[in-house]
PDB file of N, CA and C in Angstrom:
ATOM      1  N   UNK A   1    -191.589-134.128  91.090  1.00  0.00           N
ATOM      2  CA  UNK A   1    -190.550-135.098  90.836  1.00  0.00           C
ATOM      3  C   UNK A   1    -189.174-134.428  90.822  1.00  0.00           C
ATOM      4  N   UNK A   2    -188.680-133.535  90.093  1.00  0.00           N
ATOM      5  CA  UNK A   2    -187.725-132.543  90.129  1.00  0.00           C
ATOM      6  C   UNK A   2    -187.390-132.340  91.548  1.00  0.00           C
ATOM      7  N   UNK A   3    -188.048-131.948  92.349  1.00  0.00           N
ATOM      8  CA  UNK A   3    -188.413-131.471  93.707  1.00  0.00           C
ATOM      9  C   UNK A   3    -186.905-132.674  94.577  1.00  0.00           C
ATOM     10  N   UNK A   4    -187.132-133.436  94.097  1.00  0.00           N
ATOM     11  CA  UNK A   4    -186.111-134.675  95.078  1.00  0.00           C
ATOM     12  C   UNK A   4    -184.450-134.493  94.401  1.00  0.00           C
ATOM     13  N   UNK A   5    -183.984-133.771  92.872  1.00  0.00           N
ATOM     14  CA  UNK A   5    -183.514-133.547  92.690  1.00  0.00           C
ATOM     15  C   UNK A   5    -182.843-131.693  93.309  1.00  0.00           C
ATOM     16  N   UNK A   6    -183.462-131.183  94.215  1.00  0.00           N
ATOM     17  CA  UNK A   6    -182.937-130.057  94.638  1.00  0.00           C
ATOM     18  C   UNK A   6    -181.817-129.495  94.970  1.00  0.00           C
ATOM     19  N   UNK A   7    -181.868-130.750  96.474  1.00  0.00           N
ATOM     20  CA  UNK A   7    -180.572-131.116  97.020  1.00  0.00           C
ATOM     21  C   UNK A   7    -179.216-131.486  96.328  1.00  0.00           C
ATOM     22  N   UNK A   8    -179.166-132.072  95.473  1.00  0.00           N
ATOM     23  CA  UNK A   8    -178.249-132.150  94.588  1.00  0.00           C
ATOM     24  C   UNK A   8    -177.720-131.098  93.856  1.00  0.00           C
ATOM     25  N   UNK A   9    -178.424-130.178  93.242  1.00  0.00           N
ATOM     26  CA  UNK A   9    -178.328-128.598  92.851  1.00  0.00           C
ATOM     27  C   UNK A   9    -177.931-128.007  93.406  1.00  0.00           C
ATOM     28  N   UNK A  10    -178.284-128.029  95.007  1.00  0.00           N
ATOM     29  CA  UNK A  10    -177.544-127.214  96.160  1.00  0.00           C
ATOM     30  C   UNK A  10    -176.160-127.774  96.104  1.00  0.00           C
ATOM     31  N   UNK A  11    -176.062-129.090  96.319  1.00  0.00           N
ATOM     32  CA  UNK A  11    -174.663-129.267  96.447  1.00  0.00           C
ATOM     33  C   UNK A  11    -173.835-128.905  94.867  1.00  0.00           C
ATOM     34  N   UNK A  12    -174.002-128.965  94.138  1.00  0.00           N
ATOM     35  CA  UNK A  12    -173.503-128.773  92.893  1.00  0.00           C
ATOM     36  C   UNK A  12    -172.891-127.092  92.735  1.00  0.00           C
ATOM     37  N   UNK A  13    -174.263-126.537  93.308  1.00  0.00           N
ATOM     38  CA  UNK A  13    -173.954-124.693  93.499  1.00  0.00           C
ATOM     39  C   UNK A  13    -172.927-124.669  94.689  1.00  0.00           C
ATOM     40  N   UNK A  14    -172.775-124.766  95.638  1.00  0.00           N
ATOM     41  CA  UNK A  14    -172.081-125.100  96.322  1.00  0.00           C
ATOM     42  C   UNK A  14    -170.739-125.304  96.236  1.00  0.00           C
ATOM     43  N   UNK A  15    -170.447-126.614  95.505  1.00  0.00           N
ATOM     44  CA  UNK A  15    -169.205-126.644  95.119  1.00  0.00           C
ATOM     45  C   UNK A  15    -169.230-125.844  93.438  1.00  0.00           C
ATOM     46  N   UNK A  16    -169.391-125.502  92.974  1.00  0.00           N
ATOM     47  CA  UNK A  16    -169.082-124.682  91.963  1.00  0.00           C
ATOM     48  C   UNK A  16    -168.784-123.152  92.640  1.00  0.00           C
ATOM     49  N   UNK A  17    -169.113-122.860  93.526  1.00  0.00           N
ATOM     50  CA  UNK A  17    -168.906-121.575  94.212  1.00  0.00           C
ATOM     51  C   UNK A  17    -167.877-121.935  94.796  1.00  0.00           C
ATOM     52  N   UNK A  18    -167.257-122.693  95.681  1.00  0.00           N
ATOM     53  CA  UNK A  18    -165.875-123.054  96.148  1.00  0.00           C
ATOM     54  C   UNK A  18    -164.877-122.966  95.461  1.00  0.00           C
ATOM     55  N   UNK A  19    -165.185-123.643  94.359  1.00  0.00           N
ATOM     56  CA  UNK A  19    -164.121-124.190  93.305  1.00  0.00           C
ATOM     57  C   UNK A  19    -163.825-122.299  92.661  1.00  0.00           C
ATOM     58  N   UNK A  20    -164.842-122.115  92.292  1.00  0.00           N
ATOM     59  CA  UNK A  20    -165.049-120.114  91.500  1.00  0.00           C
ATOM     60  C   UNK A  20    -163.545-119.231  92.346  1.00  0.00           C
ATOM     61  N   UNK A  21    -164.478-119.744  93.852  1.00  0.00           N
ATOM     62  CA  UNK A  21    -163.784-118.818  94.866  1.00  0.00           C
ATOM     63  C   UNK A  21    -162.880-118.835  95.186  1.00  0.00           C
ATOM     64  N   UNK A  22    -162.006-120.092  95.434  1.00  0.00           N
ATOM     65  CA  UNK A  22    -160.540-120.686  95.627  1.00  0.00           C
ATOM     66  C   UNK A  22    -159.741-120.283  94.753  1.00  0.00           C
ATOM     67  N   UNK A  23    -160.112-120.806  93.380  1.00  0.00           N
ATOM     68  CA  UNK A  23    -159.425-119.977  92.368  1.00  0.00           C
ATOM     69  C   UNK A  23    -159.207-119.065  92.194  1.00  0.00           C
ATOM     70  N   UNK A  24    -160.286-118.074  92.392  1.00  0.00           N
ATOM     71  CA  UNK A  24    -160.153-116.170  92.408  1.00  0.00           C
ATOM     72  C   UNK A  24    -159.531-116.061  93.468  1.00  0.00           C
ATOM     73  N   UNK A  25    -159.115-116.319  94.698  1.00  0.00           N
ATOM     74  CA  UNK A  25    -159.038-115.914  95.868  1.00  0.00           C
ATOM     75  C   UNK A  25    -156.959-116.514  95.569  1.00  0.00           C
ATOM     76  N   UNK A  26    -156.755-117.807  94.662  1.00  0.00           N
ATOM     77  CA  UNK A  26    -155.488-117.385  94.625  1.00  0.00           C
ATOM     78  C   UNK A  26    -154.920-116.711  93.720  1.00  0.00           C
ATOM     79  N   UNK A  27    -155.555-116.671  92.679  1.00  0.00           N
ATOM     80  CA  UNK A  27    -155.244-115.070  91.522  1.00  0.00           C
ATOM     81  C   UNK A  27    -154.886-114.022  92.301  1.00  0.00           C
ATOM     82  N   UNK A  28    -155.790-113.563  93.180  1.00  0.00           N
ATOM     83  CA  UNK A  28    -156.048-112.380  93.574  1.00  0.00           C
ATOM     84  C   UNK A  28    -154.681-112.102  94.592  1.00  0.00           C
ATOM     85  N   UNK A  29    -154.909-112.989  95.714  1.00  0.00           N
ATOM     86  CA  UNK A  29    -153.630-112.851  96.736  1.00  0.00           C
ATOM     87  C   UNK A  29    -152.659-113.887  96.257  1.00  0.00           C
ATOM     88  N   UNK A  30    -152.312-114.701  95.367  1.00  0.00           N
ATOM     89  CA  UNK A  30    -151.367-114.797  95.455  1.00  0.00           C
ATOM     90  C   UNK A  30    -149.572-114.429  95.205  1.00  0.00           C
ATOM     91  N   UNK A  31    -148.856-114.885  95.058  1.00  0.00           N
ATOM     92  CA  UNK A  31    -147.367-114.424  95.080  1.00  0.00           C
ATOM     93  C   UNK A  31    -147.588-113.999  93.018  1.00  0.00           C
ATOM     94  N   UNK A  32    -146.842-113.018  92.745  1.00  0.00           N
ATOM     95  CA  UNK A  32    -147.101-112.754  91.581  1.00  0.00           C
ATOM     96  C   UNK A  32    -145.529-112.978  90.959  1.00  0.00           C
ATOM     97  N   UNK A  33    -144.502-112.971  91.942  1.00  0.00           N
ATOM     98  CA  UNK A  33    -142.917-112.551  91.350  1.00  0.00           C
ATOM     99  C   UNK A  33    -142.619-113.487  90.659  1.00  0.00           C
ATOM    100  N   UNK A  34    -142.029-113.769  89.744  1.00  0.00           N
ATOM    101  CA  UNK A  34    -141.363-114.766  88.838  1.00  0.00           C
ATOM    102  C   UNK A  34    -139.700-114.483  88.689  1.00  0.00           C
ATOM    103  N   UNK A  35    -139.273-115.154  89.037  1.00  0.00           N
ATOM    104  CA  UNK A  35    -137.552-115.051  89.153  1.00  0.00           C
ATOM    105  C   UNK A  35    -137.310-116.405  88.275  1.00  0.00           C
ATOM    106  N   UNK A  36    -135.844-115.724  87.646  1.00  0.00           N
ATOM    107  CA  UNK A  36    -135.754-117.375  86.889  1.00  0.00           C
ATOM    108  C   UNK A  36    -135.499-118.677  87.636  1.00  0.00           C
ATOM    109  N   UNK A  37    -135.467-118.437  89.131  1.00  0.00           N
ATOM    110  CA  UNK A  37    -135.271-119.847  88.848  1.00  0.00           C
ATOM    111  C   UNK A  37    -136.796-120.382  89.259  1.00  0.00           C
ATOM    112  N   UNK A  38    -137.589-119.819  89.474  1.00  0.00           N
ATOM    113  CA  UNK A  38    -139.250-119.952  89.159  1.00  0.00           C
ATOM    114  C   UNK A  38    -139.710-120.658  88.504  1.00  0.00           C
ATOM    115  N   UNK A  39    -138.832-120.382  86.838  1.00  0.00           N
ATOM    116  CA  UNK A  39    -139.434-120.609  85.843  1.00  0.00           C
ATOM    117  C   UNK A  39    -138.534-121.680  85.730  1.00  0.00           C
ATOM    118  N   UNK A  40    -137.289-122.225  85.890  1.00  0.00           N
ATOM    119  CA  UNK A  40    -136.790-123.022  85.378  1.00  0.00           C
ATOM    120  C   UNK A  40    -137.286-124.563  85.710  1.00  0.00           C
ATOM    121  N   UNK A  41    -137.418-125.370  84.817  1.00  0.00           N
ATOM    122  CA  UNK A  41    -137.853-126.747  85.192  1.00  0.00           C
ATOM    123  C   UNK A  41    -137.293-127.749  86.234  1.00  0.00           C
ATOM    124  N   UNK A  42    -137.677-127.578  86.796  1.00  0.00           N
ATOM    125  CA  UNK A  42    -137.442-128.780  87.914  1.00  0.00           C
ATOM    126  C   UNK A  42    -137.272-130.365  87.774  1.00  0.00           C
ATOM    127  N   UNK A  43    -136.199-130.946  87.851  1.00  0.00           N
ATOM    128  CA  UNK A  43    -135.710-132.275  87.733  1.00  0.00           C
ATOM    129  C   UNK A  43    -135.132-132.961  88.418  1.00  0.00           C
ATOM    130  N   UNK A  44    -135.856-133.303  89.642  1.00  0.00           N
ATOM    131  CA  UNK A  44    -135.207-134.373  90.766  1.00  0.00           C
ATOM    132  C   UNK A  44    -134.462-133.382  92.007  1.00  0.00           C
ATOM    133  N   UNK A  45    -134.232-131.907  91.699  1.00  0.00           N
ATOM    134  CA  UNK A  45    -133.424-130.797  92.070  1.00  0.00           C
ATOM    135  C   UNK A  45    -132.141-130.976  91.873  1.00  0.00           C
ATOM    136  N   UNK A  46    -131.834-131.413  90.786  1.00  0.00           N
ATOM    137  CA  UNK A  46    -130.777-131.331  90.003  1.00  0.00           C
ATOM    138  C   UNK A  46    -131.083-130.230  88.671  1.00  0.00           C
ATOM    139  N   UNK A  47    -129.623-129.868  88.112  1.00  0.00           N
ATOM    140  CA  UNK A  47    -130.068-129.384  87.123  1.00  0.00           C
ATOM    141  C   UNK A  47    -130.113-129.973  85.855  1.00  0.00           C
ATOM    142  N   UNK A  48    -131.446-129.600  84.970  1.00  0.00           N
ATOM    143  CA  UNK A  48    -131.732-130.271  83.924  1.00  0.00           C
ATOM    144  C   UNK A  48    -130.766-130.557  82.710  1.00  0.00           C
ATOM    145  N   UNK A  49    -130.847-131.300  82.273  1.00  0.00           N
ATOM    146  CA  UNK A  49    -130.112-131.915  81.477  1.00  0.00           C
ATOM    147  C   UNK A  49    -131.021-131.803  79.687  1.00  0.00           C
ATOM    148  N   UNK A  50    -130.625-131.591  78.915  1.00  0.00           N
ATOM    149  CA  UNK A  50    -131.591-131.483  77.781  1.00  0.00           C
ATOM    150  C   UNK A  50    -132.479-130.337  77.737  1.00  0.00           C
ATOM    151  N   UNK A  51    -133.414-130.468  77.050  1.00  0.00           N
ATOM    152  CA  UNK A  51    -134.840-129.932  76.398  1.00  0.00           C
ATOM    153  C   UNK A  51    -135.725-130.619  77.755  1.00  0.00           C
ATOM    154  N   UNK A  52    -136.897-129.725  78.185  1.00  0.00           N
ATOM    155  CA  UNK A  52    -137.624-129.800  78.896  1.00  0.00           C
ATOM    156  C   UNK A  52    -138.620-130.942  78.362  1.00  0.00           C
ATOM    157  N   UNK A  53    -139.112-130.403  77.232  1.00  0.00           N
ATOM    158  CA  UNK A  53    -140.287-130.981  76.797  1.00  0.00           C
ATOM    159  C   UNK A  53    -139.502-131.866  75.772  1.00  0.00           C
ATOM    160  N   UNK A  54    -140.113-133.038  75.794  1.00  0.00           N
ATOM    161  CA  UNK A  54    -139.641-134.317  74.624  1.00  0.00           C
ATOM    162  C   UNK A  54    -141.034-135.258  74.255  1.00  0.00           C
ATOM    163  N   UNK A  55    -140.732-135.986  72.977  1.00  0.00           N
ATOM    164  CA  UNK A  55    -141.515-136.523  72.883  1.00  0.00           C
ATOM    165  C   UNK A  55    -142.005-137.724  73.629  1.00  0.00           C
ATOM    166  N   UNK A  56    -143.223-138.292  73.686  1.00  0.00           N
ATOM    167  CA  UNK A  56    -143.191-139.316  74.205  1.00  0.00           C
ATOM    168  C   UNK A  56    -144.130-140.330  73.377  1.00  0.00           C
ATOM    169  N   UNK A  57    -143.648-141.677  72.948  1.00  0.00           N
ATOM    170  CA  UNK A  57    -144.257-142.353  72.059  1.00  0.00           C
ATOM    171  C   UNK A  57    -145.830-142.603  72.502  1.00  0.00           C
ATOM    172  N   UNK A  58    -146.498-142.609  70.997  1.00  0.00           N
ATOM    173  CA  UNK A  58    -147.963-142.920  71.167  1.00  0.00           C
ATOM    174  C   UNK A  58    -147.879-144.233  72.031  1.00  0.00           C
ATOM    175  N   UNK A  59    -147.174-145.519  71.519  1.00  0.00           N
ATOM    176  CA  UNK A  59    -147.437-146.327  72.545  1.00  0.00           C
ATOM    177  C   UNK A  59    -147.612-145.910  73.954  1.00  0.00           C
ATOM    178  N   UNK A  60    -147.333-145.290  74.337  1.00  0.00           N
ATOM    179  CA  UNK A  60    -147.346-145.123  75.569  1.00  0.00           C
ATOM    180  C   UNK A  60    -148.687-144.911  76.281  1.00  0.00           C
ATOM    181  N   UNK A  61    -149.520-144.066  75.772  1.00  0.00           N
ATOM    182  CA  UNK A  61    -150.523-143.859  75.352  1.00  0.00           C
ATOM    183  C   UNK A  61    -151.496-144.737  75.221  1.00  0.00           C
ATOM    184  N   UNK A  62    -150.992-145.732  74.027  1.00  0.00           N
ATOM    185  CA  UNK A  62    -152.112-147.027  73.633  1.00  0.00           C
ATOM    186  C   UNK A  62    -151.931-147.670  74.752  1.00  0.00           C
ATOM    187  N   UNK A  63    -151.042-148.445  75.302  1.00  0.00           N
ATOM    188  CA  UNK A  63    -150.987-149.266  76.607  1.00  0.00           C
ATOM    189  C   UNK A  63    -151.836-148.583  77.658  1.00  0.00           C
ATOM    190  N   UNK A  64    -151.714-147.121  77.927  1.00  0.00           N
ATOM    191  CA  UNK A  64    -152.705-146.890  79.003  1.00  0.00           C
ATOM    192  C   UNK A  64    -154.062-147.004  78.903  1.00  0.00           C
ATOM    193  N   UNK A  65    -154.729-146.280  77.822  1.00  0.00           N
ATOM    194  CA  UNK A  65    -155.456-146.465  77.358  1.00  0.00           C
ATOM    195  C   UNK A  65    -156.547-148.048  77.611  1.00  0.00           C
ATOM    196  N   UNK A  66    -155.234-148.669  76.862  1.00  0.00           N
ATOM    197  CA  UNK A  66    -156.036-150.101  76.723  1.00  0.00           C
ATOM    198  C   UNK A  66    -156.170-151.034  78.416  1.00  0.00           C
ATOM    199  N   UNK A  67    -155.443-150.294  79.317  1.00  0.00           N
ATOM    200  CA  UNK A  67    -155.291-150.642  80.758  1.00  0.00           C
ATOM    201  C   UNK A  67    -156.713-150.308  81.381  1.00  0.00           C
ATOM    202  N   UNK A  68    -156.754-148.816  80.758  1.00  0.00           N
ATOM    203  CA  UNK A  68    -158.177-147.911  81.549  1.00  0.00           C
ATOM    204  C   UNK A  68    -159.123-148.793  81.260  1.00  0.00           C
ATOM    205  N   UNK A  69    -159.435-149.575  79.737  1.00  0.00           N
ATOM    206  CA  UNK A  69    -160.484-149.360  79.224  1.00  0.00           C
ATOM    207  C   UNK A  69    -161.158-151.065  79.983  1.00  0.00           C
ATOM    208  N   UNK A  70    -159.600-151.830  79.900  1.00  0.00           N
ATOM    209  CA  UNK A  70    -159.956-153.262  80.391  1.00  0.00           C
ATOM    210  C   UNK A  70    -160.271-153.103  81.871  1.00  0.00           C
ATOM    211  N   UNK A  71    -159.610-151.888  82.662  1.00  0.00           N
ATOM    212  CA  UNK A  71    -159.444-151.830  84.055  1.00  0.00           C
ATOM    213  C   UNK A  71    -161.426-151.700  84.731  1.00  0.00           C
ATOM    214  N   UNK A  72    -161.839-150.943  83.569  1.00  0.00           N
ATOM    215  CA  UNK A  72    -162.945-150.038  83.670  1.00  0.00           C
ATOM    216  C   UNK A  72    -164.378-151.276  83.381  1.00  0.00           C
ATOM    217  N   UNK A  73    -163.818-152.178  82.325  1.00  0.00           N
ATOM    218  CA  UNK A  73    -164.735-153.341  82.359  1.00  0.00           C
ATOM    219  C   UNK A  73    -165.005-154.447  83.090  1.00  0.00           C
ATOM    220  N   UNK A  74    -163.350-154.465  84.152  1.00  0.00           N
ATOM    221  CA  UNK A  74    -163.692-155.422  84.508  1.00  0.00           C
ATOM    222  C   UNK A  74    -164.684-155.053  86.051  1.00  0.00           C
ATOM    223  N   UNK A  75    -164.371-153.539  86.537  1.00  0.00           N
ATOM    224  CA  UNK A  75    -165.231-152.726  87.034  1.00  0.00           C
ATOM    225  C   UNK A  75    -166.850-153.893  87.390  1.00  0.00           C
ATOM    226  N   UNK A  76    -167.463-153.775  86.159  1.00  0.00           N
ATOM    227  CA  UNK A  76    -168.876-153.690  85.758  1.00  0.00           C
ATOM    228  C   UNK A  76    -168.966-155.701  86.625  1.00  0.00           C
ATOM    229  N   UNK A  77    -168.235-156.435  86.728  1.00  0.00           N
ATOM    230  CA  UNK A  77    -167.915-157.748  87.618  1.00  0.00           C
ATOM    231  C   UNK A  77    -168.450-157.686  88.797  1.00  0.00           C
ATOM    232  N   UNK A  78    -168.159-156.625  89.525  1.00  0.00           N
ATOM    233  CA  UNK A  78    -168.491-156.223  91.181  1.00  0.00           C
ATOM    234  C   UNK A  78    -169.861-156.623  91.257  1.00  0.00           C
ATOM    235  N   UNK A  79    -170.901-155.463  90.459  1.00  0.00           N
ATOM    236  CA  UNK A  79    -172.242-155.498  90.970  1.00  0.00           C
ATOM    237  C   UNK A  79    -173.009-156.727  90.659  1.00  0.00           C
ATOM    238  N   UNK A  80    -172.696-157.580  89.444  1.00  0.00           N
ATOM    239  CA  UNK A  80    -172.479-158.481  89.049  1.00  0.00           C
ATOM    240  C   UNK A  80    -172.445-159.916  90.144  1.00  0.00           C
ATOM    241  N   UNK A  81    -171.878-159.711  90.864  1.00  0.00           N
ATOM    242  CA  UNK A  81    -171.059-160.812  91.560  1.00  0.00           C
ATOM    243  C   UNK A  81    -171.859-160.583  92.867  1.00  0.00           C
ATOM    244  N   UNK A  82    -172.856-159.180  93.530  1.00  0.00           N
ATOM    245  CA  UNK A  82    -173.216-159.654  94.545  1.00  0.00           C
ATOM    246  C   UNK A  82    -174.552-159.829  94.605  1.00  0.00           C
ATOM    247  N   UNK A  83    -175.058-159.801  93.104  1.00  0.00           N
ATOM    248  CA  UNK A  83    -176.255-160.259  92.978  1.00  0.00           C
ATOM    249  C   UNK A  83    -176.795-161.397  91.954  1.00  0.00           C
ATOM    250  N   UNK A  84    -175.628-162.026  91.568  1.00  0.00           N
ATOM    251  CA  UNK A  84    -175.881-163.631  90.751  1.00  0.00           C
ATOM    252  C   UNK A  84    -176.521-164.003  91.284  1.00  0.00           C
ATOM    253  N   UNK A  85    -177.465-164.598  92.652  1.00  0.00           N
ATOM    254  CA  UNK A  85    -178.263-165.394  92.529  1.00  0.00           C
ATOM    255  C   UNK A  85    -179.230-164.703  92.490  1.00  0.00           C
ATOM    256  N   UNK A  86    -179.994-163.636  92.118  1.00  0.00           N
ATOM    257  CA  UNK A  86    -181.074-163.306  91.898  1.00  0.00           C
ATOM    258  C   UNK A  86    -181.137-163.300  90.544  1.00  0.00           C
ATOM    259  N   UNK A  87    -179.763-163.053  90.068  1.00  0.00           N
ATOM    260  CA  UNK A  87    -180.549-163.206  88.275  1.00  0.00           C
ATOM    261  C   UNK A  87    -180.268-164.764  88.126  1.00  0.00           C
ATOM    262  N   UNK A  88    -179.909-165.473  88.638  1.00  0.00           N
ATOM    263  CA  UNK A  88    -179.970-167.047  87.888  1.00  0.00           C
ATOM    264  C   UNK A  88    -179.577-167.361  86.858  1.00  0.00           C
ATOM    265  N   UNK A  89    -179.934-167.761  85.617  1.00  0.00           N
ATOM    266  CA  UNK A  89    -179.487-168.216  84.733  1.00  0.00           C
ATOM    267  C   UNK A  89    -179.304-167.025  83.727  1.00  0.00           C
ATOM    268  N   UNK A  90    -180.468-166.466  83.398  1.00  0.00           N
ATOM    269  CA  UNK A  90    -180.298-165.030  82.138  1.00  0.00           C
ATOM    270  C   UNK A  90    -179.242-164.086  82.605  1.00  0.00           C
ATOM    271  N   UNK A  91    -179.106-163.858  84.112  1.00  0.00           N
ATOM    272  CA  UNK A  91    -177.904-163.107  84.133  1.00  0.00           C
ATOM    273  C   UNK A  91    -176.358-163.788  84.219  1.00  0.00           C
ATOM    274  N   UNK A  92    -176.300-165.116  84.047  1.00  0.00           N
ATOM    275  CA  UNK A  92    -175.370-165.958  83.746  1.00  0.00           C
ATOM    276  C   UNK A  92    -174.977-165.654  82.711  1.00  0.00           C
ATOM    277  N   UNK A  93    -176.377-165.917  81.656  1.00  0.00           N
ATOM    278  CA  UNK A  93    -176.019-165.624  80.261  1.00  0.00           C
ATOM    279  C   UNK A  93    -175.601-164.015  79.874  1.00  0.00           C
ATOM    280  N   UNK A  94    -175.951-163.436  80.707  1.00  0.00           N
ATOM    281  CA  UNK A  94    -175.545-161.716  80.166  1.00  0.00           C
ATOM    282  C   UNK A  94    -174.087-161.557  80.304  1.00  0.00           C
ATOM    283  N   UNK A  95    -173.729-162.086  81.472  1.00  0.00           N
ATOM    284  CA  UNK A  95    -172.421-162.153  81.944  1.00  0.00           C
ATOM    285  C   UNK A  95    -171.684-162.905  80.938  1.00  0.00           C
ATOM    286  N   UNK A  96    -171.687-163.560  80.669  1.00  0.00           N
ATOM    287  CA  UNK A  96    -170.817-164.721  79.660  1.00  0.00           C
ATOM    288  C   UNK A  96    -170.596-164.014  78.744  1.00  0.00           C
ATOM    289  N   UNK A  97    -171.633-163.648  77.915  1.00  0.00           N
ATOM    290  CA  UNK A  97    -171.585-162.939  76.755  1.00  0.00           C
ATOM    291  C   UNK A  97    -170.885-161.053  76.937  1.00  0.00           C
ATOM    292  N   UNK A  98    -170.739-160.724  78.162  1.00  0.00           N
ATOM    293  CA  UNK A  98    -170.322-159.473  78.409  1.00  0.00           C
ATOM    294  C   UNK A  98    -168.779-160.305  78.105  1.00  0.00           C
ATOM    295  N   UNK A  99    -168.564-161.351  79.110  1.00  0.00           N
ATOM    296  CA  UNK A  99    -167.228-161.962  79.328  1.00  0.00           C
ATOM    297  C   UNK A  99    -166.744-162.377  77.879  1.00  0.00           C
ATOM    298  N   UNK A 100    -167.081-162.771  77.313  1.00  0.00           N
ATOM    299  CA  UNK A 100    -166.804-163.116  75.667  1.00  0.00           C
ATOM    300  C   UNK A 100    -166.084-161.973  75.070  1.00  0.00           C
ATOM    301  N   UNK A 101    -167.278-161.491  75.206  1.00  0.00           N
ATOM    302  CA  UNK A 101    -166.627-159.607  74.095  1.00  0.00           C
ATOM    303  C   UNK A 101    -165.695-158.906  74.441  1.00  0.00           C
ATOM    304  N   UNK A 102    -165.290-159.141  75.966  1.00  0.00           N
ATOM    305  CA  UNK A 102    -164.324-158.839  76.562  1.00  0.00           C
ATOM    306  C   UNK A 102    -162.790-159.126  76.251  1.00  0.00           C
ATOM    307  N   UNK A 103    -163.102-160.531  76.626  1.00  0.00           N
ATOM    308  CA  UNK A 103    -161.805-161.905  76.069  1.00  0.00           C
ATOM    309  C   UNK A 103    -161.122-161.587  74.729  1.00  0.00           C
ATOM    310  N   UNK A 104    -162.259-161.734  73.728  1.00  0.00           N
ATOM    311  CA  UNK A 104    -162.312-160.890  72.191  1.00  0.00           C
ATOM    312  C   UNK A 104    -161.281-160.059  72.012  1.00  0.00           C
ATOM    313  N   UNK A 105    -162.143-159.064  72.880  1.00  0.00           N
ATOM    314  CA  UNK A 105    -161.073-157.834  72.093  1.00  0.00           C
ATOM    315  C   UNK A 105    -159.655-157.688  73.136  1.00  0.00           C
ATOM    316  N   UNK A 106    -159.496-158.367  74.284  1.00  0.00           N
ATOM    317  CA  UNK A 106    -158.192-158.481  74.985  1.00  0.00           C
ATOM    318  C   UNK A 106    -157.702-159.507  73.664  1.00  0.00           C
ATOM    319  N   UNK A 107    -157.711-160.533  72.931  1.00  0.00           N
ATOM    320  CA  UNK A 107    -156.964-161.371  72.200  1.00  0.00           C
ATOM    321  C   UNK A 107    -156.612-160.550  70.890  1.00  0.00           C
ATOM    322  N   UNK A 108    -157.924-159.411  70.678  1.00  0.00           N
ATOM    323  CA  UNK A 108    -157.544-158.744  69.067  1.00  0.00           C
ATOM    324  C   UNK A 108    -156.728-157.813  69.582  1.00  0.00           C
ATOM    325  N   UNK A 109    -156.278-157.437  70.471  1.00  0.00           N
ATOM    326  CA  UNK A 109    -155.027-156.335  71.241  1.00  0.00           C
ATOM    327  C   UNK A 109    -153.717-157.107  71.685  1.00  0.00           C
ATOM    328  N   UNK A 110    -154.354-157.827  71.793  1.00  0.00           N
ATOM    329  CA  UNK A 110    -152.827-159.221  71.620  1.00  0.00           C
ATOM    330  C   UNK A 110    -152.385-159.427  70.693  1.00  0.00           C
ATOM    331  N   UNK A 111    -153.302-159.929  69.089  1.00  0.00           N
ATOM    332  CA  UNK A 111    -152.820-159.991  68.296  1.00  0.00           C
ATOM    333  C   UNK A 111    -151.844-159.063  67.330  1.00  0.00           C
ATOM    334  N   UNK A 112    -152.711-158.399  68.028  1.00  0.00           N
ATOM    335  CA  UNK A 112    -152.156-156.514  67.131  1.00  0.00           C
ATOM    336  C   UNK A 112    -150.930-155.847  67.375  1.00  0.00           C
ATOM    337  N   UNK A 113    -150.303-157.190  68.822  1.00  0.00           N
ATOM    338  CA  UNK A 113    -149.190-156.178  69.629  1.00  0.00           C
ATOM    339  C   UNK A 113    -149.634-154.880  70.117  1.00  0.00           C
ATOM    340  N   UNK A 114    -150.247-154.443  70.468  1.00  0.00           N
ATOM    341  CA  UNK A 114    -150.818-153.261  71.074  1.00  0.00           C
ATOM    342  C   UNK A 114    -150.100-153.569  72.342  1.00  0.00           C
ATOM    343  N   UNK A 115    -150.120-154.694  73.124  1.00  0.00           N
ATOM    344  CA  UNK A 115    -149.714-155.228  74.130  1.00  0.00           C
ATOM    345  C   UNK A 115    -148.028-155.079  74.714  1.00  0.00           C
ATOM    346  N   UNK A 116    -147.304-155.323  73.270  1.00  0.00           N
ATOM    347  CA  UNK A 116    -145.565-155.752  73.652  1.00  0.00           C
ATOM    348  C   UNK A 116    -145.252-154.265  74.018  1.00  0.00           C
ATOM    349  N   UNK A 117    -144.767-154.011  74.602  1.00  0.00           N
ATOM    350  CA  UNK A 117    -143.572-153.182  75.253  1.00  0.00           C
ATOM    351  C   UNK A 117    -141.784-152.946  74.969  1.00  0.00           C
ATOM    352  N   UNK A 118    -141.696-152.125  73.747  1.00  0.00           N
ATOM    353  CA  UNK A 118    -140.127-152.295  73.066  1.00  0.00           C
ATOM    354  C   UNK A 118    -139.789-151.311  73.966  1.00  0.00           C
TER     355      UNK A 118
END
């Protein structure tokens, strides 16, 4: 049984040896010099204005987040959708009730303002 999983191992070794090798291979030869303006941060190729690094609000964060997570459920619709008529009614009902819990917690992220954008 394992046996049908092989091929997959190969490819896995495979690219883990690429990935090993690419990396070592630009350590090894690549450019090593650092001059300041190397190091200096890059901004549009203008010169920077401020502090490089700043904060950036958690919202920012929660909104993506909550984008991925709805983006990612509504995902699970596709396979869903090209096989409704084989499940008939129970997979009607699975769906609904996936669709419910969904709705749910998009309205408790509404309520919460998680949503507004100041």
């Amino acid at each position: 049984m394992l046996v049908s999983f092989l091929p997959i191992l190969v490819l896995f070794l495979i690219a883990a040896f690429i990935a090993v090798f690419v990396i070592s291979a630009s350590a090894i030869l690549g450019p090593r010099k650092n001059t300041a303006r190397k190091l200096a941060p890059y901004e549009s190729g203008m010169e920077p204005i401020g502090a490089a690094i700043r904060r950036i609000p958690v919202k920012f964060y929660v909104v993506a987040m909550l984008f991925i997570i709805f983006d990612i459920e509504v995902v699970f619709f596709y396979p869903y959708a090209l096989v409704f008529r084989q499940l008939a009614v129970p997979g009607l009902l699975a769906m609904g009730v996936f669709f419910l819990v969904l709705v749910v917690g998009f309205i408790y992220e509404w309520k919460k303002g998680a949503l507004k954008w100041e």
